[in-house]
N, C-alpha and C. Protein backbone atom coordinates (compact mmCIF):
# COMPACT_ATOMS: atom_id res chain seq x y z
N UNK A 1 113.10 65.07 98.05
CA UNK A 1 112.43 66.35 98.29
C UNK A 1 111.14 66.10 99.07
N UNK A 2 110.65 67.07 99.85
CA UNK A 2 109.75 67.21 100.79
C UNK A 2 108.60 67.85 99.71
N UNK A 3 107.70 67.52 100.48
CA UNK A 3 105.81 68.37 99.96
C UNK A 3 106.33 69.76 99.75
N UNK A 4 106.78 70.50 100.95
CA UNK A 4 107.05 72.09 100.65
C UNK A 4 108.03 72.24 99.79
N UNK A 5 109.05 71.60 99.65
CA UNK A 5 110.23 71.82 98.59
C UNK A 5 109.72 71.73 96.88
N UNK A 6 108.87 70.59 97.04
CA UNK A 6 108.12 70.51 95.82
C UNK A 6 107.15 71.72 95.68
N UNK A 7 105.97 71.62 96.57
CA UNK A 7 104.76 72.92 96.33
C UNK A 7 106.23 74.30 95.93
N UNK A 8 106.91 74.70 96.67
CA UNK A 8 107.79 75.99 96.56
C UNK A 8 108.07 75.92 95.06
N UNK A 9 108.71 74.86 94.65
CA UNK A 9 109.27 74.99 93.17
C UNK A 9 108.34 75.18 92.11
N UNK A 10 107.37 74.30 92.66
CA UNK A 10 105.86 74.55 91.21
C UNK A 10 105.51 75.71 91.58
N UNK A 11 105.06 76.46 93.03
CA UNK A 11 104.63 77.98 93.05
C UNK A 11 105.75 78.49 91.99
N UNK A 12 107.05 78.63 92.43
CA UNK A 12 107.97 79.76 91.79
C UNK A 12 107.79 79.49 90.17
N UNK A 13 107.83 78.35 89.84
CA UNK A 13 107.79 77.88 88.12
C UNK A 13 106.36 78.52 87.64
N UNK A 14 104.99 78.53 88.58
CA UNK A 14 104.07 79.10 88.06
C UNK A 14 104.05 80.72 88.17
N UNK A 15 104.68 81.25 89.09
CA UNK A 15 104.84 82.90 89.10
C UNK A 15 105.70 83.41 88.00
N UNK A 16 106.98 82.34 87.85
CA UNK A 16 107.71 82.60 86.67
C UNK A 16 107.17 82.36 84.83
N UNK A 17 106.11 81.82 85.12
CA UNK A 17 105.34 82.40 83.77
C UNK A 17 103.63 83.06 83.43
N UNK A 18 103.58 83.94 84.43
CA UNK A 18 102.78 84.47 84.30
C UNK A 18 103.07 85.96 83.76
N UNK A 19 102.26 86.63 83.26
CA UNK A 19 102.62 87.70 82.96
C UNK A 19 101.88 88.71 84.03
N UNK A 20 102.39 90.18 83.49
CA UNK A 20 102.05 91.46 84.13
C UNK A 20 100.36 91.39 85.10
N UNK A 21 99.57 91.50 83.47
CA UNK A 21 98.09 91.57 83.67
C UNK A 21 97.77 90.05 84.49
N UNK A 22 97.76 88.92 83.88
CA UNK A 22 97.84 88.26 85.18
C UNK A 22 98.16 88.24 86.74
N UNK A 23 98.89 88.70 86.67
CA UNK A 23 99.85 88.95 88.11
C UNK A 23 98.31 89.44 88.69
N UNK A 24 98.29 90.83 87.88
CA UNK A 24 97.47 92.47 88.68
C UNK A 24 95.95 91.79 88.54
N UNK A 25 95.84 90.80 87.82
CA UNK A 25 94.55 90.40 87.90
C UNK A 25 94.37 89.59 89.37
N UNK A 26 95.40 88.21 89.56
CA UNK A 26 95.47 87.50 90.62
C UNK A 26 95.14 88.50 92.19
N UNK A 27 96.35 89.57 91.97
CA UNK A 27 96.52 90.16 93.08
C UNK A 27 94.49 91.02 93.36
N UNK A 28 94.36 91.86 92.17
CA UNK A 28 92.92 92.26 92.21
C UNK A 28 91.69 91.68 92.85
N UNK A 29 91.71 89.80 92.36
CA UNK A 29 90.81 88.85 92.82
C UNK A 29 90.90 88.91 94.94
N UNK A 30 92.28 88.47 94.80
CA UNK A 30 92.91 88.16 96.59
C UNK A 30 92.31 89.85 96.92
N UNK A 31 92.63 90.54 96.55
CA UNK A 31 92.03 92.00 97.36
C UNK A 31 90.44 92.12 97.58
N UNK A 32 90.01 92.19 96.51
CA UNK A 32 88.46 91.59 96.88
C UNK A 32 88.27 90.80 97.86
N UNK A 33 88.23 89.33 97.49
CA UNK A 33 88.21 88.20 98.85
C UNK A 33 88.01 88.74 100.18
N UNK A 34 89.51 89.68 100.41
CA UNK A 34 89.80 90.24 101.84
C UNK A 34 88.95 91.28 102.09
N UNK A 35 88.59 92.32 100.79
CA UNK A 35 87.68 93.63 101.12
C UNK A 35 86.41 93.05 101.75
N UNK A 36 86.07 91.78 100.71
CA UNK A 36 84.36 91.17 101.34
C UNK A 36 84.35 90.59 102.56
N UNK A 37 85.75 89.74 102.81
CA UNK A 37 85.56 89.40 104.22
C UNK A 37 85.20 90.58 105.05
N UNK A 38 86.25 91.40 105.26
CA UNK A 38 86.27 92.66 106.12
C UNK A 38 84.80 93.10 105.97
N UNK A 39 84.44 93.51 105.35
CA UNK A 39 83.20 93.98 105.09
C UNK A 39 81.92 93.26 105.60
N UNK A 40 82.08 92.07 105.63
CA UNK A 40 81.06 91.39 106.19
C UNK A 40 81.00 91.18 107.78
N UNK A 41 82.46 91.55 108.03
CA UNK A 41 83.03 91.49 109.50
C UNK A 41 82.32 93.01 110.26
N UNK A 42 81.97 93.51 109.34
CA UNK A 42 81.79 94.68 110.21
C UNK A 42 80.63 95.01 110.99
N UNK A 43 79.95 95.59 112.11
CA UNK A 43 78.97 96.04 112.76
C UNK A 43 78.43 97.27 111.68
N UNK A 44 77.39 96.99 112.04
CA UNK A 44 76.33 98.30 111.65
C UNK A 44 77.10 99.45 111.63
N UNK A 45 77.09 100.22 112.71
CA UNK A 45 77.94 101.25 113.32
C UNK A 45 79.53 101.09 112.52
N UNK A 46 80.28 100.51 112.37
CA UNK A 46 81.43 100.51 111.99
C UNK A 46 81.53 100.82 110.05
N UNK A 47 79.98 100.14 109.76
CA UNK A 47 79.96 100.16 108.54
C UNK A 47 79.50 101.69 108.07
N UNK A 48 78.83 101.24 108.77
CA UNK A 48 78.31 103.88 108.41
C UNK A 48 80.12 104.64 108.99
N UNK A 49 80.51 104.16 109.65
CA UNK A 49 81.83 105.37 110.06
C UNK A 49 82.66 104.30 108.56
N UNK A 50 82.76 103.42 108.05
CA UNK A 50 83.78 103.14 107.11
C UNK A 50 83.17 103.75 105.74
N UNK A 51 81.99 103.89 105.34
CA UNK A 51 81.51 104.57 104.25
C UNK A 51 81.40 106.23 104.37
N UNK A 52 81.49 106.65 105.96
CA UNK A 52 81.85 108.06 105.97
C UNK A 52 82.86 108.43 105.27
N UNK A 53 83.86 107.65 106.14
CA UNK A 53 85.41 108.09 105.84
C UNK A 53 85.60 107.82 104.36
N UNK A 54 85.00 106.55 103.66
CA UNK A 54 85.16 106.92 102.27
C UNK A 54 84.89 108.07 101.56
N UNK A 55 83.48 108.29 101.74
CA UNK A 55 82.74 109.41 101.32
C UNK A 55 83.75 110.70 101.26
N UNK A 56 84.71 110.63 102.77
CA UNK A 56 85.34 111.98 103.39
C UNK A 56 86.54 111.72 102.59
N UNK A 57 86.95 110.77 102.34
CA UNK A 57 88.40 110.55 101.11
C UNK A 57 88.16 110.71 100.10
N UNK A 58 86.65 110.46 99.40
CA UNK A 58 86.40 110.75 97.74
C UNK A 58 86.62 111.92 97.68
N UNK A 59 85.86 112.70 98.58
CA UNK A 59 85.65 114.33 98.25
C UNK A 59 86.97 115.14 98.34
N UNK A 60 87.68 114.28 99.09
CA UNK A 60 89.57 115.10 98.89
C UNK A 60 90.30 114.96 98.16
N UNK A 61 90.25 113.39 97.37
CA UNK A 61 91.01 113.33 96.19
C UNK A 61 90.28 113.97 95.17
N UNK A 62 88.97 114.67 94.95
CA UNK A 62 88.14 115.57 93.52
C UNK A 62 88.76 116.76 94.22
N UNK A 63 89.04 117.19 95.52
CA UNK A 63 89.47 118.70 95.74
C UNK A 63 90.63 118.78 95.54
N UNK A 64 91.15 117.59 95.29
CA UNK A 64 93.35 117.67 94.98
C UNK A 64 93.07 117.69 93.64
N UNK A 65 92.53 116.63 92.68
CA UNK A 65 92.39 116.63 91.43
C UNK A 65 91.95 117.85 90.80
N UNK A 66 90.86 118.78 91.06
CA UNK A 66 90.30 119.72 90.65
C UNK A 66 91.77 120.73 90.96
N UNK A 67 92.21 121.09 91.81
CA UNK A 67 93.29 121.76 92.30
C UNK A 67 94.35 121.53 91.68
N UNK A 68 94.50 120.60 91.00
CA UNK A 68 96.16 120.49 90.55
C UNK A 68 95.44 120.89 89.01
N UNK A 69 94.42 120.31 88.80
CA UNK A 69 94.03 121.08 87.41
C UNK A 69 94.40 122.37 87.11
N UNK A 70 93.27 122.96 88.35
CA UNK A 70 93.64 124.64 88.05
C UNK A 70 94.89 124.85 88.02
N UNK A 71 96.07 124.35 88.89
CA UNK A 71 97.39 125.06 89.14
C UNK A 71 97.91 124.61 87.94
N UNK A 72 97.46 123.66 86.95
CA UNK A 72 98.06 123.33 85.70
C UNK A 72 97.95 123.99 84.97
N UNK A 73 96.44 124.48 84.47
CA UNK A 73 95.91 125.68 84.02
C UNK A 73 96.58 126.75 83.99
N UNK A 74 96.77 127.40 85.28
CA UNK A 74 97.75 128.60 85.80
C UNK A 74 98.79 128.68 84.82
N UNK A 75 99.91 127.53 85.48
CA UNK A 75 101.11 127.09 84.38
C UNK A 75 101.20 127.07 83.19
N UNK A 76 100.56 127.17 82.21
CA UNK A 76 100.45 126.96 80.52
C UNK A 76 100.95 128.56 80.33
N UNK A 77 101.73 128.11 79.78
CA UNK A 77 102.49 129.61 78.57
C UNK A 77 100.98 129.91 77.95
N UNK A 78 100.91 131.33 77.92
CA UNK A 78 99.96 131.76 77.13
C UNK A 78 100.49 132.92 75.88
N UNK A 79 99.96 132.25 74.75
CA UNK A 79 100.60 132.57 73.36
C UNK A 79 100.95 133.70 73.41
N UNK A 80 102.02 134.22 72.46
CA UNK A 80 101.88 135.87 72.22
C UNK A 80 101.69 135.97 71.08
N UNK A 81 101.13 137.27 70.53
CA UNK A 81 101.37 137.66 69.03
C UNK A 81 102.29 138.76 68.67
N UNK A 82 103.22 138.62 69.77
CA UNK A 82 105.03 139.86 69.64
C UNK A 82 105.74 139.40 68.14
């Protein structure tokens, strides 16, 4: 067996006993890493239009959330006393 044939089998033997929350933890850490790179990659200017557009995505998912509330609201059987 070769270096990669070996590294491949110990990766797969170590993915094969990890669990769930591990996994979502591993994957969580690697997403960070990449968010900070990116982030550090960015210009001045690029960094105000990427915290806009956040800003402009927070405020739409509280206007969907607030909105599906109410239409939930709406929906509820309201009791009778027939």
């Amino acid at each position: 067996m070769n270096r990669e044939e070996v590294t491949a089998f110990v990766a797969n033997d170590i993915l094969n006993n990890l669990n769930l929350s591990q996994i979502v933890t591993i994957l969580r850490e690697s997403a960070i890493k990449q968010a900070d790179a990116y982030y550090s990659s960015l210009k001045e200017d690029d960094l105000k239009e990427l915290e806009q557009r956040i800003s402009e995505a927070a405020e739409e998912m509280k206007k969907n959330v607030e909105q599906a509330e109410a239409k939930e609201q709406d929906e509820k059987p309201v009791a009778s006393n027939v």
